[in-house]
C-alpha atoms as a PDB file:
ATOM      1  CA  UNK A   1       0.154   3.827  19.227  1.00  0.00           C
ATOM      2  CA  UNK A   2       1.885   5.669  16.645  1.00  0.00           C
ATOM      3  CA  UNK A   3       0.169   8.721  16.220  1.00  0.00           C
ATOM      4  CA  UNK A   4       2.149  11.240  14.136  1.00  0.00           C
ATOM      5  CA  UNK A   5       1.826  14.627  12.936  1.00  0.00           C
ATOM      6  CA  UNK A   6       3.982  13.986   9.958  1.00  0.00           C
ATOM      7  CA  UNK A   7       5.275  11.396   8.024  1.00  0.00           C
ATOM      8  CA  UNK A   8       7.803  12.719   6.079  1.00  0.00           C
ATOM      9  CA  UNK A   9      10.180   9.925   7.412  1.00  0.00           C
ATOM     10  CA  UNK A  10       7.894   7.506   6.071  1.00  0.00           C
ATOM     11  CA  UNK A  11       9.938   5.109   3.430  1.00  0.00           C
ATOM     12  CA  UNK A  12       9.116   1.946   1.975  1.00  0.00           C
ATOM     13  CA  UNK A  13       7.244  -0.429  -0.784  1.00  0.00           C
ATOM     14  CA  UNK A  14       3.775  -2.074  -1.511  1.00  0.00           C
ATOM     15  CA  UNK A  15       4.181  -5.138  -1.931  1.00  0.00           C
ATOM     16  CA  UNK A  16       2.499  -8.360  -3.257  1.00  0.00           C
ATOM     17  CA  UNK A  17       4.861 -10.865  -2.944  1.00  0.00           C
ATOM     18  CA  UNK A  18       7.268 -11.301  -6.110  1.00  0.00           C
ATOM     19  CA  UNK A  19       5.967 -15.274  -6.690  1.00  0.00           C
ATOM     20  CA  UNK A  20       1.944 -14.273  -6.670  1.00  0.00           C
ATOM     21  CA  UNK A  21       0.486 -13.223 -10.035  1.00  0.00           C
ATOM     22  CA  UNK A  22      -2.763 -12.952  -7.733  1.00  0.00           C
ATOM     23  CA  UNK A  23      -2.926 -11.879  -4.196  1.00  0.00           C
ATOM     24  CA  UNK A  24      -4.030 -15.283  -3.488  1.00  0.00           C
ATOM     25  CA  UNK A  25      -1.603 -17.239  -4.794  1.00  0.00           C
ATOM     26  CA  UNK A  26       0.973 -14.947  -3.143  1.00  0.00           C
ATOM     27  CA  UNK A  27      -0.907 -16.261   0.472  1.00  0.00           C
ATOM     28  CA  UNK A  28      -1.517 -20.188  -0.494  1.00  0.00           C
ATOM     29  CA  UNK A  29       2.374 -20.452  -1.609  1.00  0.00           C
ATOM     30  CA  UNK A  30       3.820 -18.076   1.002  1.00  0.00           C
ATOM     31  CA  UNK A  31       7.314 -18.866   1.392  1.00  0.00           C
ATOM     32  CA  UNK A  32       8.668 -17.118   4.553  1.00  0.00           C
ATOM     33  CA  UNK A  33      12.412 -17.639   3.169  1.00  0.00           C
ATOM     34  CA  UNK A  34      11.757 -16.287  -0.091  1.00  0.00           C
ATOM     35  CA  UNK A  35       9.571 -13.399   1.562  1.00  0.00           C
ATOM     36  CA  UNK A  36      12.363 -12.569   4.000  1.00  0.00           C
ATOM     37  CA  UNK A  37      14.660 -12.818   1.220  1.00  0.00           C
ATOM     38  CA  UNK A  38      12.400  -9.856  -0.507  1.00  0.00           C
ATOM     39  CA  UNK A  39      11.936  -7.601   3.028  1.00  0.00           C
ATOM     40  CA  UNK A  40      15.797  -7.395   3.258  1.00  0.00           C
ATOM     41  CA  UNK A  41      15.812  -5.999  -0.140  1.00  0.00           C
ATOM     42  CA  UNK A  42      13.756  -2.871   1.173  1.00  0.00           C
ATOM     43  CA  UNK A  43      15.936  -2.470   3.723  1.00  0.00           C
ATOM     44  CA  UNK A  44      18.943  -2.383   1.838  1.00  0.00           C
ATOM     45  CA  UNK A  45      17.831   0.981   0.179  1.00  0.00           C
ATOM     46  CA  UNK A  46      16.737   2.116   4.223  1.00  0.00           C
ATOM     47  CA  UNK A  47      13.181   1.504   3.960  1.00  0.00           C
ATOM     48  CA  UNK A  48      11.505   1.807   7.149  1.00  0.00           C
ATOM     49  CA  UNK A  49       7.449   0.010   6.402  1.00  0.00           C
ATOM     50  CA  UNK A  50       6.513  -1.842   4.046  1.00  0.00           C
ATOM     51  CA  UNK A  51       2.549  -2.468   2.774  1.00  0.00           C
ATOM     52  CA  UNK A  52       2.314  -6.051   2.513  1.00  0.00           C
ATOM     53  CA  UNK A  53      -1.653  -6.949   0.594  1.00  0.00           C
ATOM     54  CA  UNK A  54      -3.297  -9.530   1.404  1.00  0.00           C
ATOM     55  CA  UNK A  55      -6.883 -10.623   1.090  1.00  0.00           C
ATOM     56  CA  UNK A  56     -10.253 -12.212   2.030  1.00  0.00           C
ATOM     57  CA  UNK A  57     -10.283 -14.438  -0.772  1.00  0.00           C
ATOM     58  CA  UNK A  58      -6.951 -15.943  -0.250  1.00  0.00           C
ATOM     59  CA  UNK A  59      -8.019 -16.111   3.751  1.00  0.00           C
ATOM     60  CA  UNK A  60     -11.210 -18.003   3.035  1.00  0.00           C
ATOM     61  CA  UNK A  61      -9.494 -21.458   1.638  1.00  0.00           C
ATOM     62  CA  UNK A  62      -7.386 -21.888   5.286  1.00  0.00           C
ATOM     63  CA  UNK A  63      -8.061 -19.013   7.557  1.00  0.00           C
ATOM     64  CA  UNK A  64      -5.557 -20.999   9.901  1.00  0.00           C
ATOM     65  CA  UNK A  65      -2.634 -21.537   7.249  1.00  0.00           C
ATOM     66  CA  UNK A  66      -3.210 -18.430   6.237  1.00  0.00           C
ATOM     67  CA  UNK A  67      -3.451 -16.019   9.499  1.00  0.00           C
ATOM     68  CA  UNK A  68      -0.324 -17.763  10.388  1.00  0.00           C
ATOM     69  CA  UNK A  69       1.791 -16.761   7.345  1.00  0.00           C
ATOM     70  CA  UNK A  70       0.574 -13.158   7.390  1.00  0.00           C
ATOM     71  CA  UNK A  71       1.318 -13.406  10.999  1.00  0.00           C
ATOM     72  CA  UNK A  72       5.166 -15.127   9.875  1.00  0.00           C
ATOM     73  CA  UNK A  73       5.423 -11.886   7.382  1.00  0.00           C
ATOM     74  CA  UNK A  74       4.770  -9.142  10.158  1.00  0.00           C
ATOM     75  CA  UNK A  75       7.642 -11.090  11.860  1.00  0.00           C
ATOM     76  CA  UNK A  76      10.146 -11.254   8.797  1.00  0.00           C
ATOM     77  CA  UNK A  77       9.558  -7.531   8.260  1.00  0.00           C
ATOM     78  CA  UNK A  78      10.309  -6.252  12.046  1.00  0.00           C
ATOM     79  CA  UNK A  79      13.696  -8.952  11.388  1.00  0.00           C
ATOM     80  CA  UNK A  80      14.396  -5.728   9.456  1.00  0.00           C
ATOM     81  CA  UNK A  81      13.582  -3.629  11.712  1.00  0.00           C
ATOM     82  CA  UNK A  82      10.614  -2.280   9.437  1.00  0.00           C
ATOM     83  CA  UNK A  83       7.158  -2.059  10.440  1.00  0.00           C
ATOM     84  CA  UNK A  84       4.155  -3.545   8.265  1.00  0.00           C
ATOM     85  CA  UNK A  85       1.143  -1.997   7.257  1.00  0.00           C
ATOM     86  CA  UNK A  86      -0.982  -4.204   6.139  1.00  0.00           C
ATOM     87  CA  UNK A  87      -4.110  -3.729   3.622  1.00  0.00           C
ATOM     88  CA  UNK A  88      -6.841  -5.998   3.573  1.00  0.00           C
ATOM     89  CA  UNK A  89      -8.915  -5.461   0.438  1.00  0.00           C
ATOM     90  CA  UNK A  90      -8.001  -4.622  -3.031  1.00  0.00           C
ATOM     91  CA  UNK A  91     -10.728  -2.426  -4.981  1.00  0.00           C
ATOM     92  CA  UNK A  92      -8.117  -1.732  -8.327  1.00  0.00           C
ATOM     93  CA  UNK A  93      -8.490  -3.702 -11.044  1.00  0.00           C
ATOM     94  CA  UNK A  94      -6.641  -4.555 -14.333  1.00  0.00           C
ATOM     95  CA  UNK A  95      -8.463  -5.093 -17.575  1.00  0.00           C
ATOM     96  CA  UNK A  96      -6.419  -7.535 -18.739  1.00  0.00           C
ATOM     97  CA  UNK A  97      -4.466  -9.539 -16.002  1.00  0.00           C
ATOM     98  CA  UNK A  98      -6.244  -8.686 -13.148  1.00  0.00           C
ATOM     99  CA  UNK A  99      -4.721  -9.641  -9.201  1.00  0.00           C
ATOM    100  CA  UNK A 100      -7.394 -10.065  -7.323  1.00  0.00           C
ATOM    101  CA  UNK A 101      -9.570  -8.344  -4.774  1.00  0.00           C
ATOM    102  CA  UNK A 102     -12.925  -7.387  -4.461  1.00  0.00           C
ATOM    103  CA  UNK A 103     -15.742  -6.686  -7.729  1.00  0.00           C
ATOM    104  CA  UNK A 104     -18.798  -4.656  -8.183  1.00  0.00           C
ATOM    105  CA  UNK A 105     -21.085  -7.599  -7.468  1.00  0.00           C
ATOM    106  CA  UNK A 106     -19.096  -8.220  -3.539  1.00  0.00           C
ATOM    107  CA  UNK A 107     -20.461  -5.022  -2.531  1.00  0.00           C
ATOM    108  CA  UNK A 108     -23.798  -6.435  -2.673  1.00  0.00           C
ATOM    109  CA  UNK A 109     -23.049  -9.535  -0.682  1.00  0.00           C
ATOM    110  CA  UNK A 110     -23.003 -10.422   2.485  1.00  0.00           C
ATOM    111  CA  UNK A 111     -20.035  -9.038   4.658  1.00  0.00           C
ATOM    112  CA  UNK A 112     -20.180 -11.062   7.365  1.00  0.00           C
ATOM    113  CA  UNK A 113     -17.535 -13.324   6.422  1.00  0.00           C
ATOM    114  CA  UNK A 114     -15.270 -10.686   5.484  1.00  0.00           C
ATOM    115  CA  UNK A 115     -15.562  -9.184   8.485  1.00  0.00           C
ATOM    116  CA  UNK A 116     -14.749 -12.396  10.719  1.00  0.00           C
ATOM    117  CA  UNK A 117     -11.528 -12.208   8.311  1.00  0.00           C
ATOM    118  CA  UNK A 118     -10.749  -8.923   9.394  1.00  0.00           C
ATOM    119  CA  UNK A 119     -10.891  -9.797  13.048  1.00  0.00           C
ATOM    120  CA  UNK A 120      -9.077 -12.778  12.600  1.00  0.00           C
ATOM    121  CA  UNK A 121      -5.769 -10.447  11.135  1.00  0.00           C
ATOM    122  CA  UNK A 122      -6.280  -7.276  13.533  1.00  0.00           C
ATOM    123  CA  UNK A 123      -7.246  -8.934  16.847  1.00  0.00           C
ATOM    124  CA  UNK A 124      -3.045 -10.820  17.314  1.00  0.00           C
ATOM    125  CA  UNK A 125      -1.462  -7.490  16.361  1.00  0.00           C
ATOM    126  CA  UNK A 126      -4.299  -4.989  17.962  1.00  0.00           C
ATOM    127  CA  UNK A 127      -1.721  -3.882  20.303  1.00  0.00           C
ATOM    128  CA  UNK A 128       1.595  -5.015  18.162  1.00  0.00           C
ATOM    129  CA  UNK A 129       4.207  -2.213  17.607  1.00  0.00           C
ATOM    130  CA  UNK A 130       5.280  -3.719  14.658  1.00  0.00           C
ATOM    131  CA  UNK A 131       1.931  -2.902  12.790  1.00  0.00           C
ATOM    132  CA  UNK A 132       2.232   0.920  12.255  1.00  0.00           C
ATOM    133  CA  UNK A 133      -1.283   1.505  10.624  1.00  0.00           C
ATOM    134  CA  UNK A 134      -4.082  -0.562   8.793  1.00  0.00           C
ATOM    135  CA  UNK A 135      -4.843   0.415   5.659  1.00  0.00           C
ATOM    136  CA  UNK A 136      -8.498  -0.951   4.617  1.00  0.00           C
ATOM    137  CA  UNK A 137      -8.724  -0.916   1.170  1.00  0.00           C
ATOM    138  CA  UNK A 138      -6.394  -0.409  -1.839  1.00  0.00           C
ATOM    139  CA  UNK A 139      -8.281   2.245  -4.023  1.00  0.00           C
ATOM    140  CA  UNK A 140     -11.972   2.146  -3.052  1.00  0.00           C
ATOM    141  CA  UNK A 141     -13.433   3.834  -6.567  1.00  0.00           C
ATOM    142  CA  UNK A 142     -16.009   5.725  -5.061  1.00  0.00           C
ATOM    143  CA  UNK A 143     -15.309  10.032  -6.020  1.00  0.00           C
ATOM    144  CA  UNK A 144     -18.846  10.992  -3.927  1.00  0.00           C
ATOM    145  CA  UNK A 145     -21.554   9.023  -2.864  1.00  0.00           C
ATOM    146  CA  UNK A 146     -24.578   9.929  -5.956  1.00  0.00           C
ATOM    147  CA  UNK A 147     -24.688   6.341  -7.094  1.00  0.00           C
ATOM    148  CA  UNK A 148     -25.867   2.956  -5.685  1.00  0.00           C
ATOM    149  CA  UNK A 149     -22.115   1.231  -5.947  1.00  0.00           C
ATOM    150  CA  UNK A 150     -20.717   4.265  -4.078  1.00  0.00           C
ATOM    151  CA  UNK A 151     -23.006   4.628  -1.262  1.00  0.00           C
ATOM    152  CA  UNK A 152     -22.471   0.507  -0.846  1.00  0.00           C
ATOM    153  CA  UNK A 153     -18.540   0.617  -1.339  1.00  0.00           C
ATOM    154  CA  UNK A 154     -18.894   3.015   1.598  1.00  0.00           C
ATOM    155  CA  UNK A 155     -21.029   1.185   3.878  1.00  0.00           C
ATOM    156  CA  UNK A 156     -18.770  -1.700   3.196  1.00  0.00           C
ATOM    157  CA  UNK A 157     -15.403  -0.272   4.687  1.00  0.00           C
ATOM    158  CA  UNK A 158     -17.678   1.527   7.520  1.00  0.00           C
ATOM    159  CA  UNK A 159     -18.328  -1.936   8.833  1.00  0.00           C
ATOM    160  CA  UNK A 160     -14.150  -2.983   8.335  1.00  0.00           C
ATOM    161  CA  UNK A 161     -13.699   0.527  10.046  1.00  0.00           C
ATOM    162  CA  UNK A 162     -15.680  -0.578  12.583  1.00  0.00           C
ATOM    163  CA  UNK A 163     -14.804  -4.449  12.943  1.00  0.00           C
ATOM    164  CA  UNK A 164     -10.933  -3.339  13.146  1.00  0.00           C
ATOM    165  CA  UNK A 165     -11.756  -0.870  16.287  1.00  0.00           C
ATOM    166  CA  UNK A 166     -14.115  -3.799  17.696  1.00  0.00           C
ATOM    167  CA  UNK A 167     -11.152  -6.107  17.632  1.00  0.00           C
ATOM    168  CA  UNK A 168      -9.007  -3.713  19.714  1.00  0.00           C
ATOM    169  CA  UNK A 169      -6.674  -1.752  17.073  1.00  0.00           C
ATOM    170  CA  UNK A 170      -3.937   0.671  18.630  1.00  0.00           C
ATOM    171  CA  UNK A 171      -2.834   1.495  15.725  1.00  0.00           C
ATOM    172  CA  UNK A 172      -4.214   4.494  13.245  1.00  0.00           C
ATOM    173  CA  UNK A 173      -6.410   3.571  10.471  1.00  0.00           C
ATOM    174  CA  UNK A 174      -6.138   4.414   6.927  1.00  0.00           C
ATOM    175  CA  UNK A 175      -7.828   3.799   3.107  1.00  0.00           C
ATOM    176  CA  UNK A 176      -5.440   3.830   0.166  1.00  0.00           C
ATOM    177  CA  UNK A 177      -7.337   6.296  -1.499  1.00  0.00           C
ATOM    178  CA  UNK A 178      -6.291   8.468  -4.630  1.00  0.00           C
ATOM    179  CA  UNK A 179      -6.809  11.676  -4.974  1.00  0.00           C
ATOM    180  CA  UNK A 180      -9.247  14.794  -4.170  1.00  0.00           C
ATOM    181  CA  UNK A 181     -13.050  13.673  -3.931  1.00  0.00           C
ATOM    182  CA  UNK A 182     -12.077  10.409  -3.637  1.00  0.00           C
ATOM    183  CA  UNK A 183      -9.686  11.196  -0.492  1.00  0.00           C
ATOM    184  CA  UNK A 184     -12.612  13.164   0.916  1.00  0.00           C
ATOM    185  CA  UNK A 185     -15.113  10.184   0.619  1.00  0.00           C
ATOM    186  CA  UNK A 186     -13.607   7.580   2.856  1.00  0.00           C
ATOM    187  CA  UNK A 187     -11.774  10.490   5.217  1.00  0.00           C
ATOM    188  CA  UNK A 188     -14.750   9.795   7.900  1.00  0.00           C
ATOM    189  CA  UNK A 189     -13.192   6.575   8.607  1.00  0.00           C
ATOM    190  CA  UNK A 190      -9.549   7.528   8.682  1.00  0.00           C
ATOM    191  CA  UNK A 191      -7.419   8.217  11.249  1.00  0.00           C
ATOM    192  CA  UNK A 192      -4.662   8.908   8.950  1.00  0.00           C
ATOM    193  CA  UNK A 193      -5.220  10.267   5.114  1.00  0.00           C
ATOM    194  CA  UNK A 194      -3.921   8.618   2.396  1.00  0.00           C
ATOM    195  CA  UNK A 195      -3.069   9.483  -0.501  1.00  0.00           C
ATOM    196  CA  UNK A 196      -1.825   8.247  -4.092  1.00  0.00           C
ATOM    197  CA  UNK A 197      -0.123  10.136  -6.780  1.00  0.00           C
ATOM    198  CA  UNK A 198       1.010   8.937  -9.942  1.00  0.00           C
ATOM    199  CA  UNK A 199       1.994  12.597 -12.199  1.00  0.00           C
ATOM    200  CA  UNK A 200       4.453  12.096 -14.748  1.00  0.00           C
ATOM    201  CA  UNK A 201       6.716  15.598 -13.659  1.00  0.00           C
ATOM    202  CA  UNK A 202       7.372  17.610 -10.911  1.00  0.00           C
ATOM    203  CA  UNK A 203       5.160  19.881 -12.224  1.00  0.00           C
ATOM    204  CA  UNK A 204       2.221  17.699 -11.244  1.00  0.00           C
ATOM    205  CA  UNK A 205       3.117  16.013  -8.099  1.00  0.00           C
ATOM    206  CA  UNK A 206       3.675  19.928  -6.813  1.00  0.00           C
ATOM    207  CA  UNK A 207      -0.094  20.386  -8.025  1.00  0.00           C
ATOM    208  CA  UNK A 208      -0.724  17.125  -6.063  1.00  0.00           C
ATOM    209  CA  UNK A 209       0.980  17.936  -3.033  1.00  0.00           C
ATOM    210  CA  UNK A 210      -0.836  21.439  -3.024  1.00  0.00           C
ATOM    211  CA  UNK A 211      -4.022  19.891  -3.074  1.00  0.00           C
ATOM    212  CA  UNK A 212      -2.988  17.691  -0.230  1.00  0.00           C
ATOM    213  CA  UNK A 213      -2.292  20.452   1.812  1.00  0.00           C
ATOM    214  CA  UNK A 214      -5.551  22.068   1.304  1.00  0.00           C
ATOM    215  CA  UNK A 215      -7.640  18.587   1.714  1.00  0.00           C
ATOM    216  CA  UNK A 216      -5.351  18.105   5.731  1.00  0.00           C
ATOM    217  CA  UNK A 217      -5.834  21.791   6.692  1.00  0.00           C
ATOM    218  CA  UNK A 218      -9.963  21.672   6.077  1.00  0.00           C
ATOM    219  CA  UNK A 219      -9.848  18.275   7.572  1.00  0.00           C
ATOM    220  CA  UNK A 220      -7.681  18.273  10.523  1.00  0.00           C
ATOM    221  CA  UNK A 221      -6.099  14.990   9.543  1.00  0.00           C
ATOM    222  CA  UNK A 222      -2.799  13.958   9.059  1.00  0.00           C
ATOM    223  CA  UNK A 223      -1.999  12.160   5.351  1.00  0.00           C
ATOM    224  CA  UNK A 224       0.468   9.918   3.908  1.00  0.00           C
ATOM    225  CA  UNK A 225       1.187   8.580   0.655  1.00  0.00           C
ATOM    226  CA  UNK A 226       1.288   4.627   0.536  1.00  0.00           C
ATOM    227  CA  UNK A 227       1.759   4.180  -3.248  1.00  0.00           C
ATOM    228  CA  UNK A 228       3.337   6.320  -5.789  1.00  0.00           C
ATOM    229  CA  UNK A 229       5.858   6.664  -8.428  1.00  0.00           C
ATOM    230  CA  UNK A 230       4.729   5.819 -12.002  1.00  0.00           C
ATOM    231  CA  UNK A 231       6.853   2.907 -13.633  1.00  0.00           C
ATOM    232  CA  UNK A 232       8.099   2.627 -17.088  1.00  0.00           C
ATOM    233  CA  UNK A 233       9.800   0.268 -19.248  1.00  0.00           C
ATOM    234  CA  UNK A 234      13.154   2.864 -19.307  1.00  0.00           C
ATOM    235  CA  UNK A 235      15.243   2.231 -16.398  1.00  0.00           C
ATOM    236  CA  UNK A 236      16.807   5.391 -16.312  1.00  0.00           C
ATOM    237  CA  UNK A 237      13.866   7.674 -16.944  1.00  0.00           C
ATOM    238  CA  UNK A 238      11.692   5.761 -14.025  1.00  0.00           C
ATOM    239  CA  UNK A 239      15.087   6.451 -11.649  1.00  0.00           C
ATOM    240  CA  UNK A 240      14.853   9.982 -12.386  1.00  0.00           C
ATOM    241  CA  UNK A 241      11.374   9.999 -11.813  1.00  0.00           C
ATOM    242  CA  UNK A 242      12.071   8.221  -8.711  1.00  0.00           C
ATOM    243  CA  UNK A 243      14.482  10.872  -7.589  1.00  0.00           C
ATOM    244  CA  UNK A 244      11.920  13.847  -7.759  1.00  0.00           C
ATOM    245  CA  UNK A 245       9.201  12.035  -6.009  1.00  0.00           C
ATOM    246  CA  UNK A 246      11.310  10.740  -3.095  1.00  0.00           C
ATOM    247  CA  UNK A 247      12.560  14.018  -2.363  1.00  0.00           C
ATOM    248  CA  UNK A 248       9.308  16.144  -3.137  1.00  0.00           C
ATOM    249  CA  UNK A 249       7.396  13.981  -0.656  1.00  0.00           C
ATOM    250  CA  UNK A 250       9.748  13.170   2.372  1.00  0.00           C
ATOM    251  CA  UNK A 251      10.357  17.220   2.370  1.00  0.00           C
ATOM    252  CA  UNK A 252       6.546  18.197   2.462  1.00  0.00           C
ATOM    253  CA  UNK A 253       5.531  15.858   5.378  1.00  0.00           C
ATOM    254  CA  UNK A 254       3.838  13.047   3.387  1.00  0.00           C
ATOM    255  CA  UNK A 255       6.724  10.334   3.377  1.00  0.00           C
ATOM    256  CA  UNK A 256       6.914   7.748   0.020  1.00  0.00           C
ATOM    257  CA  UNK A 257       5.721   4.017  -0.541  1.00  0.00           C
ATOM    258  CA  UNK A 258       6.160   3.508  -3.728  1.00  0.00           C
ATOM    259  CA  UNK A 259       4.940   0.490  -6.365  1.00  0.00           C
ATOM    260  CA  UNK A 260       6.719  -2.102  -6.007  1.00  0.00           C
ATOM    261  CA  UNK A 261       9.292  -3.604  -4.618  1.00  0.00           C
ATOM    262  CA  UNK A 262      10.446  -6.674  -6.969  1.00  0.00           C
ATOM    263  CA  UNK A 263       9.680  -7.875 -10.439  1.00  0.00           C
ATOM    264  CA  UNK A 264       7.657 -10.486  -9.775  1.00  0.00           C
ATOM    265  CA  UNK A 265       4.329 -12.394 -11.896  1.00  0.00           C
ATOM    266  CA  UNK A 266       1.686 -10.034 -10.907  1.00  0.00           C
ATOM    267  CA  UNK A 267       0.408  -7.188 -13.604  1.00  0.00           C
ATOM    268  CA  UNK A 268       2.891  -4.484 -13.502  1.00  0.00           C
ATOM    269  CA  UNK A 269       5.689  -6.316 -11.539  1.00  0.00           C
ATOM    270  CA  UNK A 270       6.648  -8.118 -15.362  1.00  0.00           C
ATOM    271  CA  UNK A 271       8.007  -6.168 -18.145  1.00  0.00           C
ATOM    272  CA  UNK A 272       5.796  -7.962 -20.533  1.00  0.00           C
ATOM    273  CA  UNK A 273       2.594  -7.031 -18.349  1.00  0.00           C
ATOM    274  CA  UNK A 274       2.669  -3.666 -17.816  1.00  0.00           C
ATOM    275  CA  UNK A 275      -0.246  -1.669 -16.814  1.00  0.00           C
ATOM    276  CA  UNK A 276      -1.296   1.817 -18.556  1.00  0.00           C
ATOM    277  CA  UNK A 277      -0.075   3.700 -15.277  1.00  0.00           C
ATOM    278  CA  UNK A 278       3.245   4.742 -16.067  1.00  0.00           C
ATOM    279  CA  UNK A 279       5.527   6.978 -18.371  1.00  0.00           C
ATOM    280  CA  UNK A 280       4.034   6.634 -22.236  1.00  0.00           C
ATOM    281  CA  UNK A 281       1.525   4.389 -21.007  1.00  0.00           C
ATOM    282  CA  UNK A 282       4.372   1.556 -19.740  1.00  0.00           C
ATOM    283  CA  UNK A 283       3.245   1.174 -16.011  1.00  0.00           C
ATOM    284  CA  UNK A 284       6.377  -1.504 -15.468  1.00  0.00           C
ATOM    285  CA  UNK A 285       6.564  -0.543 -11.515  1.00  0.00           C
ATOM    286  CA  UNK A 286       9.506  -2.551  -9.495  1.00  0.00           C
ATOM    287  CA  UNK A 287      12.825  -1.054  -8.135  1.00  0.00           C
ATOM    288  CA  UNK A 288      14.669  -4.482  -7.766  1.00  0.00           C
ATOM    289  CA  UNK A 289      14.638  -6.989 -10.872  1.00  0.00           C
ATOM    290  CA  UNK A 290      13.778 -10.619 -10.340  1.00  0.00           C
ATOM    291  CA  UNK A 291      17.422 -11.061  -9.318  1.00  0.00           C
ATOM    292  CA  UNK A 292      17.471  -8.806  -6.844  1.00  0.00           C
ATOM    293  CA  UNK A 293      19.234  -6.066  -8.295  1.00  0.00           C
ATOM    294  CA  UNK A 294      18.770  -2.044  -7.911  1.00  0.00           C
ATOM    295  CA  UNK A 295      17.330  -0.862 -11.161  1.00  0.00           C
ATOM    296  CA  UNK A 296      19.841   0.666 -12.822  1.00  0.00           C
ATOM    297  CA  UNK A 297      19.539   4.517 -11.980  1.00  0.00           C
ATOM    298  CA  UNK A 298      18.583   3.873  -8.591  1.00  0.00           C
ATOM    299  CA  UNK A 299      21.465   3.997  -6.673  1.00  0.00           C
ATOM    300  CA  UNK A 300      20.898   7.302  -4.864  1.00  0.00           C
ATOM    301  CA  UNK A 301      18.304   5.620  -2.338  1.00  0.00           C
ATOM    302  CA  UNK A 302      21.298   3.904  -1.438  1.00  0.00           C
ATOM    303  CA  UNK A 303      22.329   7.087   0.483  1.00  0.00           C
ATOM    304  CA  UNK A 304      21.246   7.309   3.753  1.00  0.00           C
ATOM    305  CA  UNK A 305      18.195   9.298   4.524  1.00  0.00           C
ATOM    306  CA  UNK A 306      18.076  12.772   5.536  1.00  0.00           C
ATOM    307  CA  UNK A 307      15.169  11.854   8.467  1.00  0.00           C
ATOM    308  CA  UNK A 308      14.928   8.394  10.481  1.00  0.00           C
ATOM    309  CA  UNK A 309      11.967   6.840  11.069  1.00  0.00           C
ATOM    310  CA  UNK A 310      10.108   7.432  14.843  1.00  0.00           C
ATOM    311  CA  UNK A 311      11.613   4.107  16.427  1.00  0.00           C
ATOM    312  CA  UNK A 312      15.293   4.163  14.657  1.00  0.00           C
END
């Protein structure tokens, strides 16, 4: 179940839901009217997925409650007619105002809980169209596997990997990994590559993309990118970034997610809590404001895409 070559077609947000300045709190408040409110946002500017994070940490307090809103967000996004791809652990980390996810210290404890979450999300949508891939992990850190963490960050997915084909997934599997070596690492596990690139010009995102190429020949994989597009505190500059990357992207096969859909409370979705990732250091990341407005700039992805999605 959707296995492509390609995914140049591929259009759509991350998301952590605009109310959550922690994964967890975006789960233990879910609001399925407010979330549906946010999905038909995406589609407005024809996004076709959307990457919807959720985590074991915000499971663990009602895995009942919980299951059942993730479940209620799959629904609001296929409303839409989007599909979700959902990712189920969070390895980046702020050093300030941190969302969530999982530390140094989980990857020496026991999984085995974390795993029972994992079947818990996978095993109701194991043969669901409207999942289009599961993506593991937001930005494992390990570049090679020389140290102690690494060679236990590893292990660690290898047993998701595993637990989310042991529940019955149709569906491809990714890791939203970063770039070269750390690509490479977690490849063993993927159906799908993944990739993230966050170069300030086109300059570098063509450097990126070449280096894609290479790492999907050697491989014999196909790759996607699932975030992307640095923010910044500019509206205008951030569009025309914007511009470039959507178009470099959807033209060399690897389709666009980019980071993030709304202003929200979460680091980087708030103009007063940007991250370093972005233009002059001003990672300030959403296309729609907390009103629900188009940043200004942004009204070419207005315009109707060149290439539909598989199922449109």
């Amino acid at each position: 179940m959707h296995n492509f070559e390609a995914y140049g077609w591929l259009r759509g947000f991350s998301v952590v839901p605009s109310w959550g300045a922690r994964i967890e709190e975006a789960w233990w408040r879910y609001d399925g009217a407010r979330f549906r409110e946010e999905v038909a946002l995406a589609r407005t500017v024809h996004a076709n997925c959307l990457r919807v994070w959720i985590e074991f940490t915000a499971w663990m307090a009602d895995p009942e409650g919980v299951t059942a809103s993730f479940l209620d967000a799959v629904a609001a996004i296929d409303e839409h007619r989007m599909k979700t791809m959902p990712c189920l652990f969070n390895r980046w980390h702020d050093v300030r105002y941190d969302y969530g996810g999982q530390y140094m210290e989980d990857l020496y404890r026991d999984w085995g809980p974390k795993l029972e979450y994992v079947k818990a999300l996978v095993t109701p949508l194991a043969a669901d169209p409207r999942v289009l891939i599961w993506d593991l992990c937001n930005e494992p850190q390990a570049a090679n596997l020389n140290d102690d963490w690494a060679k236990r960050e590893f292990e660690c997915f290898r047993q998701v990997a595993e637990a989310v084909r042991a529940a019955g997934a149709q569906q491809p599997i990714t890791i939203g990994t970063m770039y070269g070596a750390n690509i490479e690492t977690f490849a063993p596990f993927c159906d799908v590559l993944c990739a993230h690139p966050y170069g300030h010009t086109p300059e570098a995102l063509r450097e990126a993309i070449t280096s894609y190429d290479d790492i999907r020949t050697r491989l014999k994989k196909p790759m996607l990118v699932n975030e992307c597009i640095p923010g910044c505190l500019d509206d205008l500059r951030r569009a025309e970034v914007a511009r470039f990357y959507s178009q470099m992207l959807s033209e060399t096969g690897y389709g666009w997610m980019g980071w993030a859909l709304r202003e929200g409370k979460a680091i980087s979705t708030r103009r007063d809590r940007y991250d370093a990732n972005g233009l002059d250091g001003q990672g300030f990341h959403p296309f729609f404001t907390r009103e629900g407005k188009l940043r200004e700039g942004l009204e070419f992805l207005l315009e109707t895409p060149a290439t539909k999605a598989p199922w449109e």
